[in-house]
Each structure stands twice: as C-alpha cells, then as structure tokens.
N, C-alpha and C. Protein backbone atom coordinates (compact mmCIF):
# COMPACT_ATOMS: atom_id res chain seq x y z
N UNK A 1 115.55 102.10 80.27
CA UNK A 1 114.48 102.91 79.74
C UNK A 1 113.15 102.31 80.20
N UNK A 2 112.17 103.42 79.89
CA UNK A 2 110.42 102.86 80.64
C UNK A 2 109.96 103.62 79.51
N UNK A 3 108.61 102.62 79.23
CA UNK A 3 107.41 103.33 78.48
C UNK A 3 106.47 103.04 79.98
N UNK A 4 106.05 104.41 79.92
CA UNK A 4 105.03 104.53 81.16
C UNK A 4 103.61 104.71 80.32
N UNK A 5 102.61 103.69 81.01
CA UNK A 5 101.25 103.91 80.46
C UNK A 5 100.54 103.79 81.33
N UNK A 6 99.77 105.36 81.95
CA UNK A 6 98.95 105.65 83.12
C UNK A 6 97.68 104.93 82.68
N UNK A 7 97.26 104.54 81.46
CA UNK A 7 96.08 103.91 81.29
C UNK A 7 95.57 102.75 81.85
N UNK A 8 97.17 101.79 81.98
CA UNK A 8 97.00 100.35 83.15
C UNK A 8 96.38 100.56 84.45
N UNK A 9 96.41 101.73 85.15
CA UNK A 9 96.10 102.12 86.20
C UNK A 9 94.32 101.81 86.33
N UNK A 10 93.93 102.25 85.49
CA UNK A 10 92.24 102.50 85.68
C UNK A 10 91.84 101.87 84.68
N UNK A 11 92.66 100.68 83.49
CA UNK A 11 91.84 100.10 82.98
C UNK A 11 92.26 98.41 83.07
N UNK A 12 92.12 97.45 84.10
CA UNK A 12 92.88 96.26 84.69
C UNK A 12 92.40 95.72 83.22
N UNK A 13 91.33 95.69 82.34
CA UNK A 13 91.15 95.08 80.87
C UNK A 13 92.26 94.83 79.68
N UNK A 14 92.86 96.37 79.69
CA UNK A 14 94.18 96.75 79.15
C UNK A 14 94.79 95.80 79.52
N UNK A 15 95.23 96.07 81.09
CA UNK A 15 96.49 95.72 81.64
C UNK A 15 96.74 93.61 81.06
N UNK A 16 95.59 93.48 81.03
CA UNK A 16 95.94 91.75 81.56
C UNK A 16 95.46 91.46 80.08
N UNK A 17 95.23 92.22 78.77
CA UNK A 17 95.25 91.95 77.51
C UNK A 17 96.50 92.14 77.12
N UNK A 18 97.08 93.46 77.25
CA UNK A 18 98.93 93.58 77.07
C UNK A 18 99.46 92.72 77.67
N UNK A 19 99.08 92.05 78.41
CA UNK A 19 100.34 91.06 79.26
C UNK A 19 100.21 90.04 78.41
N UNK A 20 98.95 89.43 78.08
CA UNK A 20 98.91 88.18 77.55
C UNK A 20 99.86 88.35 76.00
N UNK A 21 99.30 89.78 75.04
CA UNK A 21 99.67 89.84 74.47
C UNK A 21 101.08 90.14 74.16
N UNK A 22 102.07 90.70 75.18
CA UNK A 22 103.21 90.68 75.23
C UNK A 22 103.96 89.27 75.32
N UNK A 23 103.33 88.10 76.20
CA UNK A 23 104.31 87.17 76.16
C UNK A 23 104.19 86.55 74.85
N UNK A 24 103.33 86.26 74.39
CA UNK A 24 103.19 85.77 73.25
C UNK A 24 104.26 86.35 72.09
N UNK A 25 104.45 87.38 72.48
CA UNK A 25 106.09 88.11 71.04
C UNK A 25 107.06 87.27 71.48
N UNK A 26 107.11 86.63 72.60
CA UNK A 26 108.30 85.57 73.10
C UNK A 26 109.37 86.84 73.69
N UNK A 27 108.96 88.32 74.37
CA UNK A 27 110.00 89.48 74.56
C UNK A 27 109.70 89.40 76.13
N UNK A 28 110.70 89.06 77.02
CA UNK A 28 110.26 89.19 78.25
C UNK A 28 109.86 90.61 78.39
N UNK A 29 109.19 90.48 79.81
CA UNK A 29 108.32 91.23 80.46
C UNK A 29 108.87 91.66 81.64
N UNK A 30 109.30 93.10 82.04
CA UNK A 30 109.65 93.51 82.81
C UNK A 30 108.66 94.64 83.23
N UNK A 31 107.46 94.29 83.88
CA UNK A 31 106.50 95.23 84.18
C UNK A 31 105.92 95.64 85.68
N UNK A 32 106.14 97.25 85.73
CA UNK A 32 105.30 97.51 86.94
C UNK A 32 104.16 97.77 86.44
N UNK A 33 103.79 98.65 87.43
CA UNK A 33 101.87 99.07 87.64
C UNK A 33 101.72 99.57 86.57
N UNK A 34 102.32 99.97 86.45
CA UNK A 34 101.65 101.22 84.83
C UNK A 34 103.11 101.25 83.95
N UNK A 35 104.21 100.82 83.97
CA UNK A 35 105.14 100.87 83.24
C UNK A 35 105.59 99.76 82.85
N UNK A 36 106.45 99.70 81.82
CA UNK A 36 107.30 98.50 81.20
C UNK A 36 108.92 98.88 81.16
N UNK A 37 109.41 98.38 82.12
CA UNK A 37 111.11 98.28 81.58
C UNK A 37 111.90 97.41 80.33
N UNK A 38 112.58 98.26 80.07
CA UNK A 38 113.60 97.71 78.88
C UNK A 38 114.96 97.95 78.81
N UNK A 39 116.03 97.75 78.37
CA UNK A 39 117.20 98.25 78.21
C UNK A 39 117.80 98.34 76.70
N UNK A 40 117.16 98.01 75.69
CA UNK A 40 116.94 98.71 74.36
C UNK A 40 115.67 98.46 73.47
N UNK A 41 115.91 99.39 72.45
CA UNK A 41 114.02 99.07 71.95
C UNK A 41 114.02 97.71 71.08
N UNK A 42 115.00 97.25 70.95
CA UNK A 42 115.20 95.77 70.26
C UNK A 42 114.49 94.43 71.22
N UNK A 43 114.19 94.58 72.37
CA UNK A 43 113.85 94.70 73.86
C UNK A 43 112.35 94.26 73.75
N UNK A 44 111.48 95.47 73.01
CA UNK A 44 110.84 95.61 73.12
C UNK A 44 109.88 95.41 72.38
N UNK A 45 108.03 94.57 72.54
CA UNK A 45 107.37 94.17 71.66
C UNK A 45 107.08 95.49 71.04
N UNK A 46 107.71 96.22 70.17
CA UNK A 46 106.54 97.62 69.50
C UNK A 46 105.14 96.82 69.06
N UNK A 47 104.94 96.20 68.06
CA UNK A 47 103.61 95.88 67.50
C UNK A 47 103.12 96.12 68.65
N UNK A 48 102.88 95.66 69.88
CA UNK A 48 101.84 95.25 71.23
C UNK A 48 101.92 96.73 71.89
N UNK A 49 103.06 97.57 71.59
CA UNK A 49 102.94 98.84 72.48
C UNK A 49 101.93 99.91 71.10
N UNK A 50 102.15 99.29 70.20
CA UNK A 50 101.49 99.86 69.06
C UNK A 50 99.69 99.99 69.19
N UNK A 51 99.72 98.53 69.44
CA UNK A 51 98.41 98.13 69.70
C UNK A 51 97.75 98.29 70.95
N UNK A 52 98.45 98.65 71.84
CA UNK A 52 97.70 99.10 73.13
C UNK A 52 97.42 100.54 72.98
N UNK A 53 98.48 101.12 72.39
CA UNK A 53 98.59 103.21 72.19
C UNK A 53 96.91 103.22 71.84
N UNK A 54 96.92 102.21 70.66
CA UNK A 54 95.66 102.66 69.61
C UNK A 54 94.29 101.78 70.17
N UNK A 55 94.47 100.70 71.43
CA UNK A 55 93.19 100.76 72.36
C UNK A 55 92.70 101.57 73.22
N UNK A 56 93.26 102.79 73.34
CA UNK A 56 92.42 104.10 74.03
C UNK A 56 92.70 105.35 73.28
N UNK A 57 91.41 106.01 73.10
CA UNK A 57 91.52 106.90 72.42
C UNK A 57 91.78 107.92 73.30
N UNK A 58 92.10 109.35 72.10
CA UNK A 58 92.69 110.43 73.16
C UNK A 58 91.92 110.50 74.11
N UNK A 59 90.56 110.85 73.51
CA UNK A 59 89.20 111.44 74.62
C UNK A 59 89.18 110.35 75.79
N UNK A 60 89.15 108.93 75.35
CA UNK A 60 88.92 108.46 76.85
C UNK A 60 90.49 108.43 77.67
N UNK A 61 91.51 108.57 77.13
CA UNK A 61 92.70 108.53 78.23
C UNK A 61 92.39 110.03 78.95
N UNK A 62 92.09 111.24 78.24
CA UNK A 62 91.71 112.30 78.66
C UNK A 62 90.74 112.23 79.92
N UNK A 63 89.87 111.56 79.91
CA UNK A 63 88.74 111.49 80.49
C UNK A 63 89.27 110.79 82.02
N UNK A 64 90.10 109.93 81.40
CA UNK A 64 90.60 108.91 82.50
C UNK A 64 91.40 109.56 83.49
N UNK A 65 92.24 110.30 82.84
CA UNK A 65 93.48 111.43 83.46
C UNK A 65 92.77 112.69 84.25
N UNK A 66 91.69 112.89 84.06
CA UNK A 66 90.74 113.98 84.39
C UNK A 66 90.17 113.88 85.56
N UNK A 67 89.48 112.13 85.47
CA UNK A 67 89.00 111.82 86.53
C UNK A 67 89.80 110.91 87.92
N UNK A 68 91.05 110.85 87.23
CA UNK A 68 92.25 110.52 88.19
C UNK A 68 92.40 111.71 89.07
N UNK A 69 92.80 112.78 88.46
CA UNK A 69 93.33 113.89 88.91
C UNK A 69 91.95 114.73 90.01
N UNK A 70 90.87 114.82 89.76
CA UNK A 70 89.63 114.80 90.81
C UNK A 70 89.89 114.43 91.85
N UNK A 71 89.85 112.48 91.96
CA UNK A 71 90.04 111.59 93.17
C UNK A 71 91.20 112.07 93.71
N UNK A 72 92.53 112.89 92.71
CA UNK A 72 93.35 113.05 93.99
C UNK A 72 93.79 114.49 94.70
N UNK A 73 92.11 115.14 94.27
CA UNK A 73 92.06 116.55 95.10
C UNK A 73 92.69 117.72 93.57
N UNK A 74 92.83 117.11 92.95
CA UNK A 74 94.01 118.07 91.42
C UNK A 74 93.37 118.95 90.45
N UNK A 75 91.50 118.79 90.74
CA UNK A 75 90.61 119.26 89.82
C UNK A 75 90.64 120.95 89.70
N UNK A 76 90.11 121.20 88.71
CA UNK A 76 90.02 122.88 88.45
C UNK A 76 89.35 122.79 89.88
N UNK A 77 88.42 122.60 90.06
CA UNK A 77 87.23 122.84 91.20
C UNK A 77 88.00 122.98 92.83
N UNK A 78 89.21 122.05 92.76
CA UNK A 78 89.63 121.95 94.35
C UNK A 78 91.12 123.31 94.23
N UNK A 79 91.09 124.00 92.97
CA UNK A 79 91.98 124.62 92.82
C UNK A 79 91.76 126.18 93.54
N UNK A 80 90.73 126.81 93.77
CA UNK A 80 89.79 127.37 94.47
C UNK A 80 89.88 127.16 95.85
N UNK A 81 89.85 126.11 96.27
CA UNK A 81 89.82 125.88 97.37
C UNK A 81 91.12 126.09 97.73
N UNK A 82 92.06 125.20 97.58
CA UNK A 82 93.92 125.40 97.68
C UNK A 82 93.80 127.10 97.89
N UNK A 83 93.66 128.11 97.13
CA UNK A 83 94.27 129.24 96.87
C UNK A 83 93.30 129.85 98.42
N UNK A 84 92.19 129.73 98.93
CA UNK A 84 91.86 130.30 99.51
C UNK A 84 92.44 129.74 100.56
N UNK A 85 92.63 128.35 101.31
CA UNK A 85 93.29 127.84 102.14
C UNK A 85 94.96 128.55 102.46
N UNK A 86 95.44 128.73 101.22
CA UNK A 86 96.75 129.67 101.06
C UNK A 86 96.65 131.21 101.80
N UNK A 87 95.61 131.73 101.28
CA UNK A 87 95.21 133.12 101.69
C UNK A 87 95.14 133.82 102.77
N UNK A 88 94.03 132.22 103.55
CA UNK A 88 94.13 131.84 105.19
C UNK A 88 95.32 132.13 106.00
N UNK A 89 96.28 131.37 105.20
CA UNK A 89 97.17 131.27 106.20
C UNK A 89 98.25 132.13 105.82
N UNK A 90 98.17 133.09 105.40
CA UNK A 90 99.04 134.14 105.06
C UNK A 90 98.76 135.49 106.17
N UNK A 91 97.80 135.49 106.56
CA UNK A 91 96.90 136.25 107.68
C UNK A 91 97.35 136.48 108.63
C-alpha cells in the first residue's frame, strides 16, 4: 500500500519536517518523492500522517495543485488552446 502526498512535491519544508518527524515514531521509512510505502497500517506512523494532512490547508493544497497543473500546460486557459490545435488538425 501507498499514501501519496502531492504536497511533498512543492513544499521541500513539509517534506524534510515529515521525515524528521517520522523517524522519531521509531516506524521505518519507506519513502519516494511524494509517497510513503507500507505493507500494513500497523506500519504506519498515523499521528505524523495526521499531522502533516492538517499542515496544509484545503485552499493552499488547492492552490498548489492549480498551480502545478498550469506549469504542466493542464490550466482552464491552455484548454482553449488544445481544442483549437485539435480542430486544426481535423481539416
């Protein structure tokens, strides 16, 4: 199993406060970029996944996810563009 948290991505503050705070539960750490592996939730520090959920609020993970999705061309705004590029080439 994975708890995936896109928030590690764009906030390295998070990332290297959960780490510290994960070893400290004494629960190894099986972590990529933005995820944590486990193989049961007994596994797993909850308090620290508890406490990271509730260091970003909706609005700024929103915000974060928003402005991810921009940088990678995904915005309402480039959606416009896609459909006419489509249109093009239907011609």
């Amino acid at each position: 199993m994975l708890w995936q948290k896109p928030a590690f991505y764009g906030h390295p503050t998070l990332s290297t406060w959960f780490t510290s705070e994960y070893k400290k539960s004494g629960k190894k750490l099986d972590m990529g970029k933005g995820c944590v592996r486990f193989k049961s939730l007994d596994d797993l520090a909850l308090d620290v996944v508890g406490r990271t959920v509730a260091r970003v609020s909706a609005e700024e993970h929103m915000a974060n996810y928003q402005a991810a999705r921009a940088l990678m061309g995904k915005g309402k705004s480039n959606a416009k563009k896609s459909a006419v590029k489509k249109a093009k080439r239907k011609k």
